[in-house]
C-alpha atoms as a PDB file:
ATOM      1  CA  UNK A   1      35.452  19.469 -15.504  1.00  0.00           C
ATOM      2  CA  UNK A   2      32.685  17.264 -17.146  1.00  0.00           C
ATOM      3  CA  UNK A   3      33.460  15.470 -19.956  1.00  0.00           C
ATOM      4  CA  UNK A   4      30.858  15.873 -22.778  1.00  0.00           C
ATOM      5  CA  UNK A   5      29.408  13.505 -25.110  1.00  0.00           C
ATOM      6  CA  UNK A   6      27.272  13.743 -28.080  1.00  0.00           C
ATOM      7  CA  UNK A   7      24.408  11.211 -27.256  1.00  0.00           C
ATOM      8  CA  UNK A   8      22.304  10.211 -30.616  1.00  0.00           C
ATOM      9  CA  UNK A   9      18.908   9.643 -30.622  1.00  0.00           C
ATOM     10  CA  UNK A  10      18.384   7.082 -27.859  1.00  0.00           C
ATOM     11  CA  UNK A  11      15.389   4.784 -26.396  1.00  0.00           C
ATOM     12  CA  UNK A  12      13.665   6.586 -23.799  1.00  0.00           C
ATOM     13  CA  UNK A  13      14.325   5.905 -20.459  1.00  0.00           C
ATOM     14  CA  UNK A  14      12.461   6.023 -17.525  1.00  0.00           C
ATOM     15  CA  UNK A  15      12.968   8.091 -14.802  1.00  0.00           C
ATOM     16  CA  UNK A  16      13.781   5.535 -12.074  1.00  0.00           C
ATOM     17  CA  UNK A  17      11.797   5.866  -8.657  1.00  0.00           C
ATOM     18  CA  UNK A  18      14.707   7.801  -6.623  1.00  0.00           C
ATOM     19  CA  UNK A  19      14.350  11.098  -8.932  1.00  0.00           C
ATOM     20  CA  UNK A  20      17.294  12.569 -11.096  1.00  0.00           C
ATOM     21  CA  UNK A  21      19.652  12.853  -8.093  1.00  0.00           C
ATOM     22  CA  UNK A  22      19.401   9.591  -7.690  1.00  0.00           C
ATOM     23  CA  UNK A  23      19.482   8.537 -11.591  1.00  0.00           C
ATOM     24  CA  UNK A  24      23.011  10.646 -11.576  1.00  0.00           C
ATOM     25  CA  UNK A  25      24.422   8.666  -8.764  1.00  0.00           C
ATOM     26  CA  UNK A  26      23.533   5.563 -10.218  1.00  0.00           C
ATOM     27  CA  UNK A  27      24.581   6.434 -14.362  1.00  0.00           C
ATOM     28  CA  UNK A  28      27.104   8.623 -13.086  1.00  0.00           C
ATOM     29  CA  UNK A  29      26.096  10.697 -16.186  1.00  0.00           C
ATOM     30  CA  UNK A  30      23.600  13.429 -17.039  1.00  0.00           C
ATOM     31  CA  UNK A  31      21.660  14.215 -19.852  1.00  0.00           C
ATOM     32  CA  UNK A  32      21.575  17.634 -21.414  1.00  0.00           C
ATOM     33  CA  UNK A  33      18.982  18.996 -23.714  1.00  0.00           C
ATOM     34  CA  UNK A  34      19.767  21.565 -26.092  1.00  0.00           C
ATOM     35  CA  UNK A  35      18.887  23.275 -29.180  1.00  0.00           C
ATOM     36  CA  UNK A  36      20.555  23.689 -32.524  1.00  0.00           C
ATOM     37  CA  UNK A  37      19.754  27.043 -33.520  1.00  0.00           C
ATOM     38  CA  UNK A  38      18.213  28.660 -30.374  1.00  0.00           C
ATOM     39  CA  UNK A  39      21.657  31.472 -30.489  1.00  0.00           C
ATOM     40  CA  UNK A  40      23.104  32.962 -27.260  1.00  0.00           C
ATOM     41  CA  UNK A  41      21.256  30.270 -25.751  1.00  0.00           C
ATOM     42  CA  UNK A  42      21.437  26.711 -26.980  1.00  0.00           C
ATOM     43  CA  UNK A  43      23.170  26.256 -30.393  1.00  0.00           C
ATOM     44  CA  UNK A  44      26.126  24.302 -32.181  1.00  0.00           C
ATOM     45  CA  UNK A  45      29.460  25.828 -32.031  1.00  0.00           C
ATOM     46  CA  UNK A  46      32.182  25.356 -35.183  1.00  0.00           C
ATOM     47  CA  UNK A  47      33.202  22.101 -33.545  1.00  0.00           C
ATOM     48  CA  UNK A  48      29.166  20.701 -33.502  1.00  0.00           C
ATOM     49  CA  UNK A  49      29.488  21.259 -29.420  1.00  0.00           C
ATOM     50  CA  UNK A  50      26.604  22.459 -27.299  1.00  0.00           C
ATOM     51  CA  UNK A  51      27.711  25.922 -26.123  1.00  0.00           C
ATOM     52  CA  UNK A  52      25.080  28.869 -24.796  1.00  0.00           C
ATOM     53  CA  UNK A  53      24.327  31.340 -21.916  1.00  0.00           C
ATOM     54  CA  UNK A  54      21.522  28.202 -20.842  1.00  0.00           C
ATOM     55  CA  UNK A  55      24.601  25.383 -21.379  1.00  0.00           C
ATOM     56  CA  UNK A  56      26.717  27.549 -19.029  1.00  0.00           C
ATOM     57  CA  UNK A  57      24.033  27.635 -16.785  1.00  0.00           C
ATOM     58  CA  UNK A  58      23.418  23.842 -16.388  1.00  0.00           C
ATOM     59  CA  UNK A  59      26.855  23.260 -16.035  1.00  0.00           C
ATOM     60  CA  UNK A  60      27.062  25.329 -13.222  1.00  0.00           C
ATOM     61  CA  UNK A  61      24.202  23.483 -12.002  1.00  0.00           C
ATOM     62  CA  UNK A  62      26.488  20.001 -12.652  1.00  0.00           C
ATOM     63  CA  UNK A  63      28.979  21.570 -10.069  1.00  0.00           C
ATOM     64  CA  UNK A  64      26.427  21.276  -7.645  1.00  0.00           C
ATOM     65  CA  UNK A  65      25.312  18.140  -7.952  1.00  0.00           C
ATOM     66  CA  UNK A  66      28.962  16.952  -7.736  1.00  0.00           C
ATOM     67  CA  UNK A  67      28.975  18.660  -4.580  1.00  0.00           C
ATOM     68  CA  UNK A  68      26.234  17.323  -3.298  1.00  0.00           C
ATOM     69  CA  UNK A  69      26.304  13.645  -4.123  1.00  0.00           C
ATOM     70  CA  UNK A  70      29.893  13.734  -2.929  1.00  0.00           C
ATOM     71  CA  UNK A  71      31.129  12.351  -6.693  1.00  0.00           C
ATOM     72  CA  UNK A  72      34.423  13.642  -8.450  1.00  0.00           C
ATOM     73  CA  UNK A  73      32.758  13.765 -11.623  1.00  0.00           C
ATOM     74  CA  UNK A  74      29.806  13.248 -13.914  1.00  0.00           C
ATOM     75  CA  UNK A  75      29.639  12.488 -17.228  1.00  0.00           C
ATOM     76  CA  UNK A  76      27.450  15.419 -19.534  1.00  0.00           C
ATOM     77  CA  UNK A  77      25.500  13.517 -22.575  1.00  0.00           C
ATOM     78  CA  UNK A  78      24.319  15.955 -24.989  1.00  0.00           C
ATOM     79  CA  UNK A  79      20.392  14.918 -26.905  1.00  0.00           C
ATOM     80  CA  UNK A  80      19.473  17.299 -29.517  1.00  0.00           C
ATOM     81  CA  UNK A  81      15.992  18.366 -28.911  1.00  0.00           C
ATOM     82  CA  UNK A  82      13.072  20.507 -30.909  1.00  0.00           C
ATOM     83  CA  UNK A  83      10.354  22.568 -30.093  1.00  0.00           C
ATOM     84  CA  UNK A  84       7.704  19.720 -30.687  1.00  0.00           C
ATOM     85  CA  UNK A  85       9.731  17.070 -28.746  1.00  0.00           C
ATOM     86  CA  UNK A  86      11.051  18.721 -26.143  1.00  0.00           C
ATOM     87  CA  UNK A  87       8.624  18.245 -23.188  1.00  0.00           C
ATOM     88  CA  UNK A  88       8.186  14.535 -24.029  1.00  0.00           C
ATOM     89  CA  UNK A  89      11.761  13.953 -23.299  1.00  0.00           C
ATOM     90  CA  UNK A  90      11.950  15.465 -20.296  1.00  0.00           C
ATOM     91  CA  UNK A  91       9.477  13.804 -19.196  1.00  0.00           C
ATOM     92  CA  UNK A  92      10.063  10.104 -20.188  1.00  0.00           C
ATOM     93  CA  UNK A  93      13.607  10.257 -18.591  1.00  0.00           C
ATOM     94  CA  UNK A  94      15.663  10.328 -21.878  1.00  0.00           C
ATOM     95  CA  UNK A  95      16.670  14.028 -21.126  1.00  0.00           C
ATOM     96  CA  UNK A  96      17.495  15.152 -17.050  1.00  0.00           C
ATOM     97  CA  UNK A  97      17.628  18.934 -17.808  1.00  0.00           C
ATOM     98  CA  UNK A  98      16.332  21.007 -20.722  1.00  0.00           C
ATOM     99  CA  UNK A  99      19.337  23.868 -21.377  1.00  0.00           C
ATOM    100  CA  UNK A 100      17.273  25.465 -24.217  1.00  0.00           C
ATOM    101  CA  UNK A 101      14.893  28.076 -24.956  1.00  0.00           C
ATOM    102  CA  UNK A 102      11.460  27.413 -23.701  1.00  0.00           C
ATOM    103  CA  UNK A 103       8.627  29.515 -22.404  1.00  0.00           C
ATOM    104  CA  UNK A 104       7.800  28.515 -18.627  1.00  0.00           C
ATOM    105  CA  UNK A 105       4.088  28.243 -18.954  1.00  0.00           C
ATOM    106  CA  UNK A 106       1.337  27.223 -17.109  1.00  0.00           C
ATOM    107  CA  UNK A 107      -0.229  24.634 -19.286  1.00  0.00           C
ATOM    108  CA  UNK A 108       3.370  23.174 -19.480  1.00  0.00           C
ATOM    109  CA  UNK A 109       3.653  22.560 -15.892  1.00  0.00           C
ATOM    110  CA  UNK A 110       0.911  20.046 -16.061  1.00  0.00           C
ATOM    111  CA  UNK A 111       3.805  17.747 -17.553  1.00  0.00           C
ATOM    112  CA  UNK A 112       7.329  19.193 -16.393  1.00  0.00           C
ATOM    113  CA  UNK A 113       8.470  21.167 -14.173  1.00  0.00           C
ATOM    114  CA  UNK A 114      10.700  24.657 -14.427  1.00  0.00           C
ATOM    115  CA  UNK A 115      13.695  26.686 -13.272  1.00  0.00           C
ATOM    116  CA  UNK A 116      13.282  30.082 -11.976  1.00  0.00           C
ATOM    117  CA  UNK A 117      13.128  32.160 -15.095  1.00  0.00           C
ATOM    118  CA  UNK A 118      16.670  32.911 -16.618  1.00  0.00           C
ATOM    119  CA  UNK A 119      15.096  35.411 -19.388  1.00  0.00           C
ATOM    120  CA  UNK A 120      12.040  37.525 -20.351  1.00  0.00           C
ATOM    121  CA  UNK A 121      11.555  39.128 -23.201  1.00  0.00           C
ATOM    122  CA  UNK A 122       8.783  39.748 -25.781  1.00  0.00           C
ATOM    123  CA  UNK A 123       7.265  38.281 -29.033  1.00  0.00           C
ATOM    124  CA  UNK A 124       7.368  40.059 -31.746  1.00  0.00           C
ATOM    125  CA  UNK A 125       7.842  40.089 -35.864  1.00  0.00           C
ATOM    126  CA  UNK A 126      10.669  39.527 -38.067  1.00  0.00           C
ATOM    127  CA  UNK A 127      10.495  40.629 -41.362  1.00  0.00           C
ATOM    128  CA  UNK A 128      12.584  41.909 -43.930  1.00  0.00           C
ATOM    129  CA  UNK A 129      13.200  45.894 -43.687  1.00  0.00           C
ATOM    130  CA  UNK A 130      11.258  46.763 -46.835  1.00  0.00           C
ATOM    131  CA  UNK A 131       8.878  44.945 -46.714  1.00  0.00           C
ATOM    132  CA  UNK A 132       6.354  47.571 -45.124  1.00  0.00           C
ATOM    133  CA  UNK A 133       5.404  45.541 -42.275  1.00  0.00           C
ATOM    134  CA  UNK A 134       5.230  47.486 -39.538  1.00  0.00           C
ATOM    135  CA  UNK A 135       2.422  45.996 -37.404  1.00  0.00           C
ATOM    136  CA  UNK A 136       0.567  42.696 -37.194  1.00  0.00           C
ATOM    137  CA  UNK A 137      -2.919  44.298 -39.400  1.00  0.00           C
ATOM    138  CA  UNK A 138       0.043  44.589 -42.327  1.00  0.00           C
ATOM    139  CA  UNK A 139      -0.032  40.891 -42.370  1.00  0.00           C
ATOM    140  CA  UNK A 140      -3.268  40.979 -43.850  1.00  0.00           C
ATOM    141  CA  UNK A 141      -2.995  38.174 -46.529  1.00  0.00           C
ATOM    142  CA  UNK A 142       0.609  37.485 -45.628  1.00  0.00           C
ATOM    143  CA  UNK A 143       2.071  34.504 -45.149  1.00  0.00           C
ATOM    144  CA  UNK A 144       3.629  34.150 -41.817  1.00  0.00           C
ATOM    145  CA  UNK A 145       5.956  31.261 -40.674  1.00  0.00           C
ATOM    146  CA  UNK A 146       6.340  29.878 -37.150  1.00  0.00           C
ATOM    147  CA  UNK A 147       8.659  27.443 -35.507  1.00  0.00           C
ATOM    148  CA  UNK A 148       6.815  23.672 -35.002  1.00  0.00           C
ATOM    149  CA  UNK A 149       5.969  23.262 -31.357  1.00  0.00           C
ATOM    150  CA  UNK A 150       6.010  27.133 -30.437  1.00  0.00           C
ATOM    151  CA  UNK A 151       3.093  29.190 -28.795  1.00  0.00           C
ATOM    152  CA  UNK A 152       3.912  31.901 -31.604  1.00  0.00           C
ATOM    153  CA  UNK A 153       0.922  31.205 -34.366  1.00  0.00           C
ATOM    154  CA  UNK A 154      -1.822  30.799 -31.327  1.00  0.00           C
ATOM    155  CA  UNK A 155      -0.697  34.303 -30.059  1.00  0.00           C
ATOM    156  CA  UNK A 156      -0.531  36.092 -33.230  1.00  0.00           C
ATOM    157  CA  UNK A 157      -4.229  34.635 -33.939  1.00  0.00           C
ATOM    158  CA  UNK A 158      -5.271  35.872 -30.010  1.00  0.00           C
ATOM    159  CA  UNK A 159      -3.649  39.620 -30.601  1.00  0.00           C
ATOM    160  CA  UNK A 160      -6.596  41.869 -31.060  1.00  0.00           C
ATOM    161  CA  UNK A 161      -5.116  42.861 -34.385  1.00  0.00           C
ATOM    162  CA  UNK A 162      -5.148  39.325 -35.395  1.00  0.00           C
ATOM    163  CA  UNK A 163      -8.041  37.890 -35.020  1.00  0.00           C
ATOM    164  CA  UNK A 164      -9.697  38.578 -38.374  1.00  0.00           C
ATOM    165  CA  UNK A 165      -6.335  38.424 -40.546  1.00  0.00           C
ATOM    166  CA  UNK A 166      -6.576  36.226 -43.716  1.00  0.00           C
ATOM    167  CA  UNK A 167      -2.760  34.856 -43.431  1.00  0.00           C
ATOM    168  CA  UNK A 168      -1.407  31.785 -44.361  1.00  0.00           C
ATOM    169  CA  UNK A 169       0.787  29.793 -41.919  1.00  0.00           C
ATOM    170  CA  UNK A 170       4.109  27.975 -42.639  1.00  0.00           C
ATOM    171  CA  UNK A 171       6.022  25.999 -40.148  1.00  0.00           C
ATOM    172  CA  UNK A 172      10.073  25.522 -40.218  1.00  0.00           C
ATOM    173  CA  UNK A 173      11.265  22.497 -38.479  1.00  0.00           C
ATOM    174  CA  UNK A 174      13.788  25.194 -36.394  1.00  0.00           C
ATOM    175  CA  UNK A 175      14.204  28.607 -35.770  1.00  0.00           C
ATOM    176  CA  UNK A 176      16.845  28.393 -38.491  1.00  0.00           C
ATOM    177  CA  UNK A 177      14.710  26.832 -40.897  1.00  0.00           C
ATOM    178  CA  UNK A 178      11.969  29.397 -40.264  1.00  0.00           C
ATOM    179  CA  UNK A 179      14.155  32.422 -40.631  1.00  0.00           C
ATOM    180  CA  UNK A 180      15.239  30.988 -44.067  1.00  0.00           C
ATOM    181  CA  UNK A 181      11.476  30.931 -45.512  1.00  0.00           C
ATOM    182  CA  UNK A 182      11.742  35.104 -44.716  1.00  0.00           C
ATOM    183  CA  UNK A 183      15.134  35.125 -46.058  1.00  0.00           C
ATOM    184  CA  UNK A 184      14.016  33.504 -49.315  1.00  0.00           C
ATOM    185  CA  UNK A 185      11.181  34.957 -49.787  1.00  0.00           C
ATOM    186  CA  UNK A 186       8.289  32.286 -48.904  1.00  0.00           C
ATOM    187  CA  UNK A 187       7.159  33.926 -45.899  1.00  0.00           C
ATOM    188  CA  UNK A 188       6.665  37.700 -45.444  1.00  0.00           C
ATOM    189  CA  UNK A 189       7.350  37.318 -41.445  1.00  0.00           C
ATOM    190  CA  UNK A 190       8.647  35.346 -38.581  1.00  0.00           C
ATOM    191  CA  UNK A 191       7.008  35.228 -35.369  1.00  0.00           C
ATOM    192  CA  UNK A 192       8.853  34.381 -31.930  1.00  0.00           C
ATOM    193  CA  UNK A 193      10.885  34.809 -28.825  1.00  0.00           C
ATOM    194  CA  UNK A 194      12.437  38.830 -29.876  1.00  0.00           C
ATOM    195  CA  UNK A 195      15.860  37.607 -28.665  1.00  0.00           C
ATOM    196  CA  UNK A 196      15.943  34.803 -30.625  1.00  0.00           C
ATOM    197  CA  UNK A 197      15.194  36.737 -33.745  1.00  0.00           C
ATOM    198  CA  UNK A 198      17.741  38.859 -32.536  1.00  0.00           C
ATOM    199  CA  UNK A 199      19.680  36.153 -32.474  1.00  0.00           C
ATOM    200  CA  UNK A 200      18.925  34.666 -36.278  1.00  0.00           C
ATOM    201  CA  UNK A 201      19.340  38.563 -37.634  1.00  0.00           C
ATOM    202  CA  UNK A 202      23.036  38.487 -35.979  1.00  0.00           C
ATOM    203  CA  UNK A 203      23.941  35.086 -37.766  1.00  0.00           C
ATOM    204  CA  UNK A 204      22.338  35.988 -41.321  1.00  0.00           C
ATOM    205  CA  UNK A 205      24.828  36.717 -44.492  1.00  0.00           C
ATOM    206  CA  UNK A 206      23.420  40.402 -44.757  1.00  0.00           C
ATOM    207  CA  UNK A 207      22.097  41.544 -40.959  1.00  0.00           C
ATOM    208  CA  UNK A 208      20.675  45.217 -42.503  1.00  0.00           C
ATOM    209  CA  UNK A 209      17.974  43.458 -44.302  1.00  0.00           C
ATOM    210  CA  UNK A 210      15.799  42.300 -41.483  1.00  0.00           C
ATOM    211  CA  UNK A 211      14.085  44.309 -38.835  1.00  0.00           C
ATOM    212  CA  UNK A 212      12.411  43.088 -35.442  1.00  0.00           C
ATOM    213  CA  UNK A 213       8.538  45.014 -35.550  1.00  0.00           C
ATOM    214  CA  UNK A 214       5.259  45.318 -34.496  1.00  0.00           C
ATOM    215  CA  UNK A 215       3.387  45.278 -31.151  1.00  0.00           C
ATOM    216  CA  UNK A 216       4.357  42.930 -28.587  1.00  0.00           C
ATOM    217  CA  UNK A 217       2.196  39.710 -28.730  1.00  0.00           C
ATOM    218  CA  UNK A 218       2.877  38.825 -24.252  1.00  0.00           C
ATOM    219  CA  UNK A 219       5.877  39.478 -22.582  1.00  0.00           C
ATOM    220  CA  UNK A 220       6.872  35.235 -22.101  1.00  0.00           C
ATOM    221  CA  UNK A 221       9.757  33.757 -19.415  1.00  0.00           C
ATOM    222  CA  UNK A 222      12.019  31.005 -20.431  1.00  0.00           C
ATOM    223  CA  UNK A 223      13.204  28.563 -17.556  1.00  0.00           C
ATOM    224  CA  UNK A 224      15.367  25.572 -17.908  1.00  0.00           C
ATOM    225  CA  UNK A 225      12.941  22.560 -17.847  1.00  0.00           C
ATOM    226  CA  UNK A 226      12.992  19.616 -15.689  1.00  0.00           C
ATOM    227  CA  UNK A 227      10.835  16.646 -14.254  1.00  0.00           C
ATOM    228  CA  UNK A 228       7.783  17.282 -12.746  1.00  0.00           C
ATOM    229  CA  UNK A 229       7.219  15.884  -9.252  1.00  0.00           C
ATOM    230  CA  UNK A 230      11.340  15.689  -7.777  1.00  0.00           C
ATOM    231  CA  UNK A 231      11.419  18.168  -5.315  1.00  0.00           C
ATOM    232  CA  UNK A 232      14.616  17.163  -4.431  1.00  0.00           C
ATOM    233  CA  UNK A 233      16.346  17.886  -8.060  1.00  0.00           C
ATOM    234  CA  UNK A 234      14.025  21.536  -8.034  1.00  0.00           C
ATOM    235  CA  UNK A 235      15.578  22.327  -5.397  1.00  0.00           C
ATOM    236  CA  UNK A 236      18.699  22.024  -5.919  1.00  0.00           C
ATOM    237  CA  UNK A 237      18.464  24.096  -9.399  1.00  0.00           C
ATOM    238  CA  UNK A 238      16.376  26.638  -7.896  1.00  0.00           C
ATOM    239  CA  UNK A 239      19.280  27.451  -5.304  1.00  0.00           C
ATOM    240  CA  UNK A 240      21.702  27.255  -7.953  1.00  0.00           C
ATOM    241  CA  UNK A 241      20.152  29.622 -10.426  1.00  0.00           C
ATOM    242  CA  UNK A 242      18.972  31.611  -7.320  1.00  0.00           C
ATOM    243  CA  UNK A 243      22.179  31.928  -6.586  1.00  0.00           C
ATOM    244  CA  UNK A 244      23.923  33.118  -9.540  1.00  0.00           C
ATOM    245  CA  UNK A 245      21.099  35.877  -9.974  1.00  0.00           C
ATOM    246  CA  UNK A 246      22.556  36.948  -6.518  1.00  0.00           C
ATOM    247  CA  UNK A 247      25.786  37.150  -7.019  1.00  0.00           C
ATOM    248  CA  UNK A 248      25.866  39.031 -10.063  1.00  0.00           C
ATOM    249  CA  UNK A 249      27.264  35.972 -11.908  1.00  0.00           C
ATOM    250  CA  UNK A 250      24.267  35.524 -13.982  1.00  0.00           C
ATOM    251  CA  UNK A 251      24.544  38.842 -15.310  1.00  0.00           C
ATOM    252  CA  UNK A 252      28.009  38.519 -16.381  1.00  0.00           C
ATOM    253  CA  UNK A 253      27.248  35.550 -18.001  1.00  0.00           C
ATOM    254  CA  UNK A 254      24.313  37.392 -19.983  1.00  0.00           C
ATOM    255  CA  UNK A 255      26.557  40.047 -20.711  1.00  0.00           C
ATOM    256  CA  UNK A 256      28.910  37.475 -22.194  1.00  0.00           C
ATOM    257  CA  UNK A 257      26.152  35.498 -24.674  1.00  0.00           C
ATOM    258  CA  UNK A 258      24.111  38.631 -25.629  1.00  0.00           C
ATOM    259  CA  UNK A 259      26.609  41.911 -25.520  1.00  0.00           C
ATOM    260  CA  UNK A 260      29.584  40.533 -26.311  1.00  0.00           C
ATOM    261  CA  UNK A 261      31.190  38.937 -29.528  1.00  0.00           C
ATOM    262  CA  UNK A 262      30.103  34.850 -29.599  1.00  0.00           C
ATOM    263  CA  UNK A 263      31.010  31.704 -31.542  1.00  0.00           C
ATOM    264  CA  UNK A 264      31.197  30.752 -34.496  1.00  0.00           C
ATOM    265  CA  UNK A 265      31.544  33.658 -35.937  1.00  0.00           C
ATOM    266  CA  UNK A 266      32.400  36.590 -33.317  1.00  0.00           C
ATOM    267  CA  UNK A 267      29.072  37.884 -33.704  1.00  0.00           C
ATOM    268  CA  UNK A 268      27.854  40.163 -31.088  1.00  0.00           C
ATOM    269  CA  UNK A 269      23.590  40.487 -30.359  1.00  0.00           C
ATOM    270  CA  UNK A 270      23.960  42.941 -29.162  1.00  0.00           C
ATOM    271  CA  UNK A 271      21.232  42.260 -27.133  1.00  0.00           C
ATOM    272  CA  UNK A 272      20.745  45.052 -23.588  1.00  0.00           C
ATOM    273  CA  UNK A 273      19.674  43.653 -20.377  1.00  0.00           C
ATOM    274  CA  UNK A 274      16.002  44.591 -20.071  1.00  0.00           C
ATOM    275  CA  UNK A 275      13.423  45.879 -17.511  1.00  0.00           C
ATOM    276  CA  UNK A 276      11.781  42.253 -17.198  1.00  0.00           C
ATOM    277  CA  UNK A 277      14.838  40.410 -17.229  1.00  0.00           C
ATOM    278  CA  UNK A 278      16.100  42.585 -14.433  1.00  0.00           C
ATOM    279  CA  UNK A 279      13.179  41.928 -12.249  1.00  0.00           C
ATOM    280  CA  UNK A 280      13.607  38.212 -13.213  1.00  0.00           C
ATOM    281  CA  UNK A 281      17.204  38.540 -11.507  1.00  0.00           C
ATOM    282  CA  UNK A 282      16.161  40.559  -8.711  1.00  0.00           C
ATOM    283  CA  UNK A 283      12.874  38.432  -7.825  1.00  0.00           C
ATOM    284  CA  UNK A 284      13.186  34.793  -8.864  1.00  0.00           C
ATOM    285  CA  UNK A 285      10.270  32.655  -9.305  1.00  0.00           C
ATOM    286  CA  UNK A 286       9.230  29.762 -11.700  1.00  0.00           C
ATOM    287  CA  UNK A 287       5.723  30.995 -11.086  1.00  0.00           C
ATOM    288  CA  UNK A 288       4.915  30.467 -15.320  1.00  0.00           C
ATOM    289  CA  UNK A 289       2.573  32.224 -17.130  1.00  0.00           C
END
């Protein structure tokens, strides 16, 4: 088993010339990026460790790499990471593999590269249950917080519906921090990933009061992110992840983070399997959108 290791906040590092494979061989370590509040997927446990349906999956990827570089072990550092810094530090070498929860889009792939999708889903609203917001034209002079770093705001403002609104924008530093400006009162709604608001409803002191609304904003894909141009290093996650999907392993392991009861607190998701995240499974591709 890996050992694990918080890593603080260290000077980047560059990606030397033989690609990640060849970083891990040298380091004999591996550098993890996750999220703090990104639940079921990337988040702290009671004991401050990384745990998550994407951790799980990058460890399994870490099995393979010890297979195929022939090494008994490798070391897993852990580097907190955000929605705004993210995609820098995956691509200056200080993180090897993103294990968070981050849209696989086009414009991204200009600067990193991606997994085959591990989960679709859809944005949408949170806001508190009576507040009356049912749609995205009863935001009209609302004010309406987004994470830092997210596509959320830009699609809200795209939305047919949204175009004209008169609504003020606040941005929390996490998803945490952004569901606690709805929770207090200093936003009227949250926009994002709808499993991830799932996720922040699950965790909150009174669950009732919050309600995911309102029309879909895009269906979006989240991929593990890596470094662009190591074909060697895609590979090998793409058969990995490929794999799991085909074995049925990656749906057990869904059904463990988002239907069953998770840590800290034995909270369930509750979360079903949907349509796109089937087709995900059953076709996978880090096409992007």
């Amino acid at each position: 088993m890996a050992a694990c290791l918080l890593m603080p906040l260290a000077v980047a590092h560059a990606q030397d010339g033989g690609g990640t494979l060849a970083k891990i061989k040298s380091s004999g370590s591996i550098t993890f990026g996750y999220r703090e509040s990104s639940f079921g997927f990337s988040y702290l446990d009671a004991n401050l460790k990384p745990v998550g349906y994407s951790i799980d999956i990058c460890n399994r990827i870490v099995e393979a790499v010890k297979t195929e570089l022939k090494m008994p072990s490798v070391e897993v550092r852990y580097q907190a990471v955000t929605s705004a810094n993210r995609i820098p530090l995956v691509a200056n070498g200080t993180v090897d593999i993103e294990c968070g929860s981050t849209t696989n889009l086009v414009e991204r792939q200009k600067q990193v590269a991606f997994s085959p999708d591990i989960f679709r889903y859809n944005v949408r609203m949170l806001v508190k249950a009576d507040s009356g917001i049912r749609s995205i034209a009863d935001l009209q002079g609302k004010t309406v917080v987004t994470t830092t770093g997210t596509t959320s705001f830009r699609l809200l403002r795209e939305a047919d519906k949204g175009k004209n609104l008169e609504v003020t924008n606040l941005a929390g530093k996490d998803h945490t921090d952004s569901f606690l400006l709805v929770e207090s009162g200093r936003a009227q709604a949250f926009v994002l990933d709808d499993i991830l608001l799932a996720g922040q409803i699950a965790n909150a002191r009174n669950p009732k009061d919050f309600v995911i609304t309102g029309e879909s904003l895009r269906t979006e894909n989240q991929s593990l992110m890596i470094r662009k141009d190591d074909p060697e290093f895609k590979a090998l996650v793409d058969r990995v992840v490929g794999g799991m999907m085909k074995s049925g392993e990656m749906e057990k392991l869904y059904n463990r983070w988002f239907m069953s009861p998770i840590p800290p607190k034995s909270i369930n998701i509750n979360y079903p399997l949907n349509a796109e995240t089937k087709d995900a499974f059953a076709n996978p591709s880090s096409k992007g959108i």
